[in-house]
C-alpha atoms as a PDB file:
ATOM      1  CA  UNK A   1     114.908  79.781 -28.447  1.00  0.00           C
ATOM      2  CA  UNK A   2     114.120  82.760 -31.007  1.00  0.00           C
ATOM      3  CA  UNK A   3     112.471  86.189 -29.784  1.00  0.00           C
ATOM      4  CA  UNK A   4     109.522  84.452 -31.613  1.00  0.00           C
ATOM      5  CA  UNK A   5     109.150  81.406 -29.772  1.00  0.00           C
ATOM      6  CA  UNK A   6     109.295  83.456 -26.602  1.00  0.00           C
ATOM      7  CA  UNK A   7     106.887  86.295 -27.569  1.00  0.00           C
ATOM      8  CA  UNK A   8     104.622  83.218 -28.957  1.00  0.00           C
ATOM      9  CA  UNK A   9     104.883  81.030 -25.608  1.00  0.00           C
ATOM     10  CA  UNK A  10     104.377  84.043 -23.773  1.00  0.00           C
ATOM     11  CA  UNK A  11     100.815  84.803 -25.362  1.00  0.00           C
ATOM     12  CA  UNK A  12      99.775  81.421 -25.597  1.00  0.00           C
ATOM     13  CA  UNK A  13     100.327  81.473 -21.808  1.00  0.00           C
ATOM     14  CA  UNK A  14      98.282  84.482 -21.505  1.00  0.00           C
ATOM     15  CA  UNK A  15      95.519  83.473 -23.400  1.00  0.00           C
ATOM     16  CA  UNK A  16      95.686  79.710 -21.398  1.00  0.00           C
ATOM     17  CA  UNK A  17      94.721  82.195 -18.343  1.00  0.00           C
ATOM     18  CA  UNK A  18      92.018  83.777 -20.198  1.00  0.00           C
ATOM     19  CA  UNK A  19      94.284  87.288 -20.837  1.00  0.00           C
ATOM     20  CA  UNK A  20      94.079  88.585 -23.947  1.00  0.00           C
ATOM     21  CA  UNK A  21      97.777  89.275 -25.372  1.00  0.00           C
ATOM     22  CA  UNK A  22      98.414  92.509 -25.742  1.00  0.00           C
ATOM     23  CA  UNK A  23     101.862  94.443 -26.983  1.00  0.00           C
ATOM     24  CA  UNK A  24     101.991  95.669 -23.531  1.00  0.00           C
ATOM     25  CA  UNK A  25     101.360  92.347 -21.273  1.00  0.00           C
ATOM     26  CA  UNK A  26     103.988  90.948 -23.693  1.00  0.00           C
ATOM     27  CA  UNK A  27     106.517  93.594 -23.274  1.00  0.00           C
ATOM     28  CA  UNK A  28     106.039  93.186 -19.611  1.00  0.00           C
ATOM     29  CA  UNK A  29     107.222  89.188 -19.581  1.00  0.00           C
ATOM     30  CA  UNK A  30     109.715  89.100 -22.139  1.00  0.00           C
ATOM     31  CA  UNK A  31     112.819  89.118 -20.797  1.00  0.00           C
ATOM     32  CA  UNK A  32     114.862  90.853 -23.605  1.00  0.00           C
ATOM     33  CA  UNK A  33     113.838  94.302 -24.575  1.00  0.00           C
ATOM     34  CA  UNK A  34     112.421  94.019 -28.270  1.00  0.00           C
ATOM     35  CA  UNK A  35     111.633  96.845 -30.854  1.00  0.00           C
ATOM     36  CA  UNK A  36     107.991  97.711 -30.862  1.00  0.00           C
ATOM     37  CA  UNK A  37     107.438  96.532 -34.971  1.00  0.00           C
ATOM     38  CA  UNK A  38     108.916  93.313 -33.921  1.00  0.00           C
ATOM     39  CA  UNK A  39     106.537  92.951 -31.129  1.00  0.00           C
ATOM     40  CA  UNK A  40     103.600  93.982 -33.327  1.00  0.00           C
ATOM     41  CA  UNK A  41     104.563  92.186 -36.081  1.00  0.00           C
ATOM     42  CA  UNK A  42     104.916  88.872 -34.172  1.00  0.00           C
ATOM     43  CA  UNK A  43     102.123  89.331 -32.381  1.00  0.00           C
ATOM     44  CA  UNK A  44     100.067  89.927 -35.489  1.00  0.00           C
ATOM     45  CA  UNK A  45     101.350  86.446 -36.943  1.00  0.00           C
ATOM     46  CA  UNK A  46     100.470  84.642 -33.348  1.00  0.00           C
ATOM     47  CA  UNK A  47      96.362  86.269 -33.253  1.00  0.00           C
ATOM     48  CA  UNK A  48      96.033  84.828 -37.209  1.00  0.00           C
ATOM     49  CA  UNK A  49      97.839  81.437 -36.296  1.00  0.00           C
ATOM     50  CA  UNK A  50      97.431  80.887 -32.711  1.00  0.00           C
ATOM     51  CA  UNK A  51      99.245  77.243 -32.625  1.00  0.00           C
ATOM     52  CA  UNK A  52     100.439  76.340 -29.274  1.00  0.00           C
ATOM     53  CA  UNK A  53     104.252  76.342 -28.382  1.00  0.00           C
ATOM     54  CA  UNK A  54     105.381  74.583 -25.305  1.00  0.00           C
ATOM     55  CA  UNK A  55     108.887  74.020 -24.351  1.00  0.00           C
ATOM     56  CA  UNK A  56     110.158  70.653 -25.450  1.00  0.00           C
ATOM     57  CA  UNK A  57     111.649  68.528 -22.539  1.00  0.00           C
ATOM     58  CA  UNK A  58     114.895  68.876 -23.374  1.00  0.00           C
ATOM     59  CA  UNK A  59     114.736  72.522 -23.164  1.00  0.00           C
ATOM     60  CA  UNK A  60     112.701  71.982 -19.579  1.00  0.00           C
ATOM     61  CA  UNK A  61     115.656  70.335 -18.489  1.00  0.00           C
ATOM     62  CA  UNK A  62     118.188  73.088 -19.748  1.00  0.00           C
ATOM     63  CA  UNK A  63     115.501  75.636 -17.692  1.00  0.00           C
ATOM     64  CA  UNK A  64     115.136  74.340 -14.960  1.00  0.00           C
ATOM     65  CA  UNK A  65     119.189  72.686 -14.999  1.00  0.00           C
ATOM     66  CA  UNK A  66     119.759  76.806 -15.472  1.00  0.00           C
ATOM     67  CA  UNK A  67     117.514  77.707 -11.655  1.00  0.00           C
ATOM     68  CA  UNK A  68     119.612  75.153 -10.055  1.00  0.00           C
ATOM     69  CA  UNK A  69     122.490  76.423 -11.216  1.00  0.00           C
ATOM     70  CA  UNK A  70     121.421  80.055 -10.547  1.00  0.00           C
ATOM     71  CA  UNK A  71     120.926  79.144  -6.925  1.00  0.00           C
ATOM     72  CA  UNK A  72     124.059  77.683  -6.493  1.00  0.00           C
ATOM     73  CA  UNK A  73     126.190  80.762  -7.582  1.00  0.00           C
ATOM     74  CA  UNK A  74     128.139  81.025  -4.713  1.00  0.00           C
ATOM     75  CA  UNK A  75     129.445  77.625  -5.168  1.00  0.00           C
ATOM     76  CA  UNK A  76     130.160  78.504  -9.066  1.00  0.00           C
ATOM     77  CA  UNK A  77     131.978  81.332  -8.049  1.00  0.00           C
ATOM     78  CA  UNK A  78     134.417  79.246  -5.346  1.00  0.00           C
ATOM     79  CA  UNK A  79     135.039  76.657  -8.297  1.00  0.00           C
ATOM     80  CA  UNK A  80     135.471  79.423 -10.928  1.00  0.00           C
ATOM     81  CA  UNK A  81     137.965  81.008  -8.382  1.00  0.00           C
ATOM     82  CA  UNK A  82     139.988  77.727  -7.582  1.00  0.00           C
ATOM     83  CA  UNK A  83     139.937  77.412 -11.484  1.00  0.00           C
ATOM     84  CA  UNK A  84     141.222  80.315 -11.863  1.00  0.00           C
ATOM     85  CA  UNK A  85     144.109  80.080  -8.817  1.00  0.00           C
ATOM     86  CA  UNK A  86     144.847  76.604 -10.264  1.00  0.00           C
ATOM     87  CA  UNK A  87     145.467  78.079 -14.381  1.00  0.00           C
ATOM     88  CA  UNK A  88     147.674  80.838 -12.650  1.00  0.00           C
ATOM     89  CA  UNK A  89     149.743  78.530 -10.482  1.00  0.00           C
ATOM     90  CA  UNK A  90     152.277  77.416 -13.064  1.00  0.00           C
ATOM     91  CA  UNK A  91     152.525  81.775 -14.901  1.00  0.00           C
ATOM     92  CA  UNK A  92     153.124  82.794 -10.875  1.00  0.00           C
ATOM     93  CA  UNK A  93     156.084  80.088 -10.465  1.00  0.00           C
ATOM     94  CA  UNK A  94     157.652  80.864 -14.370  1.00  0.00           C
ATOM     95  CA  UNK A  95     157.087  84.748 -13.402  1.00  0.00           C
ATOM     96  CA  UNK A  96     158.821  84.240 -10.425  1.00  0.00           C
ATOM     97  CA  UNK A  97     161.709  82.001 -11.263  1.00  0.00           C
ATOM     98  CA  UNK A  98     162.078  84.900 -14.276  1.00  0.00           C
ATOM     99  CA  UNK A  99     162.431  87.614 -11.710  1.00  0.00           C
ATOM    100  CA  UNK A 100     165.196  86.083 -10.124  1.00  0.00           C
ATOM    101  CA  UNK A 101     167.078  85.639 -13.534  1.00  0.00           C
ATOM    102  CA  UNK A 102     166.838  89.344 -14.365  1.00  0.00           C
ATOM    103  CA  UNK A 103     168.059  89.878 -10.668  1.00  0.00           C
ATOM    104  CA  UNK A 104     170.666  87.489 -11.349  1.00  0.00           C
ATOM    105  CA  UNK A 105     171.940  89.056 -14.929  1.00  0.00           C
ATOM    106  CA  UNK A 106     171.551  92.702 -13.007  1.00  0.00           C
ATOM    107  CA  UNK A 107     174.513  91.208 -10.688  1.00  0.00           C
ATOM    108  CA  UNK A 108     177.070  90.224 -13.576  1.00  0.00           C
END
């Protein structure tokens, strides 16, 4: 999703509740910073063509797939970690069985 989309959802929102969108409300909910001619300038656009912009389903899914996932962190993190241990398994044993080579070579 652009920084348009969002700053164009995000006052169609507001004016669903009866707000009127203003540069600051906007700033407030977006959750990027944005320069201040961007803002103004998109805003300007959305009060001359006010259509509506909803999320399409797919991209519901990808939200609200996103929370869930976001809730879960601490099960992300375990299976990033046993990803991690499990990639490093095989370097630890070659680093190892390289050690004792070079201790080996030292000797002759």
């Amino acid at each position: 999703m652009t920084i348009t989309d969002e700053i164009t959802i995000i006052a169609n929102q507001l004016a669903n509740q009866g707000k009127k969108p203003t540069v600051a409300l906007l700033k407030t909910k977006l959750k990027t910073p944005v320069p201040l001619p961007t803002l103004i300038s998109i805003l300007r656009n959305w009060t001359h063509d006010p259509k509506l912009i909803t999320l399409t389903g797919e991209t519901k899914k990808l939200v609200e797939k996103n929370q869930t996932l976001a809730l879960n962190s601490p099960e992300i993190e375990m299976m990033i970690t046993k990803a991690i241990a499990t990639a490093l398994e095989p370097i630890e044993t070659e680093l190892a069985e390289l050690k004792a080579l070079i201790i080996s070579l030292k000797k002759i």
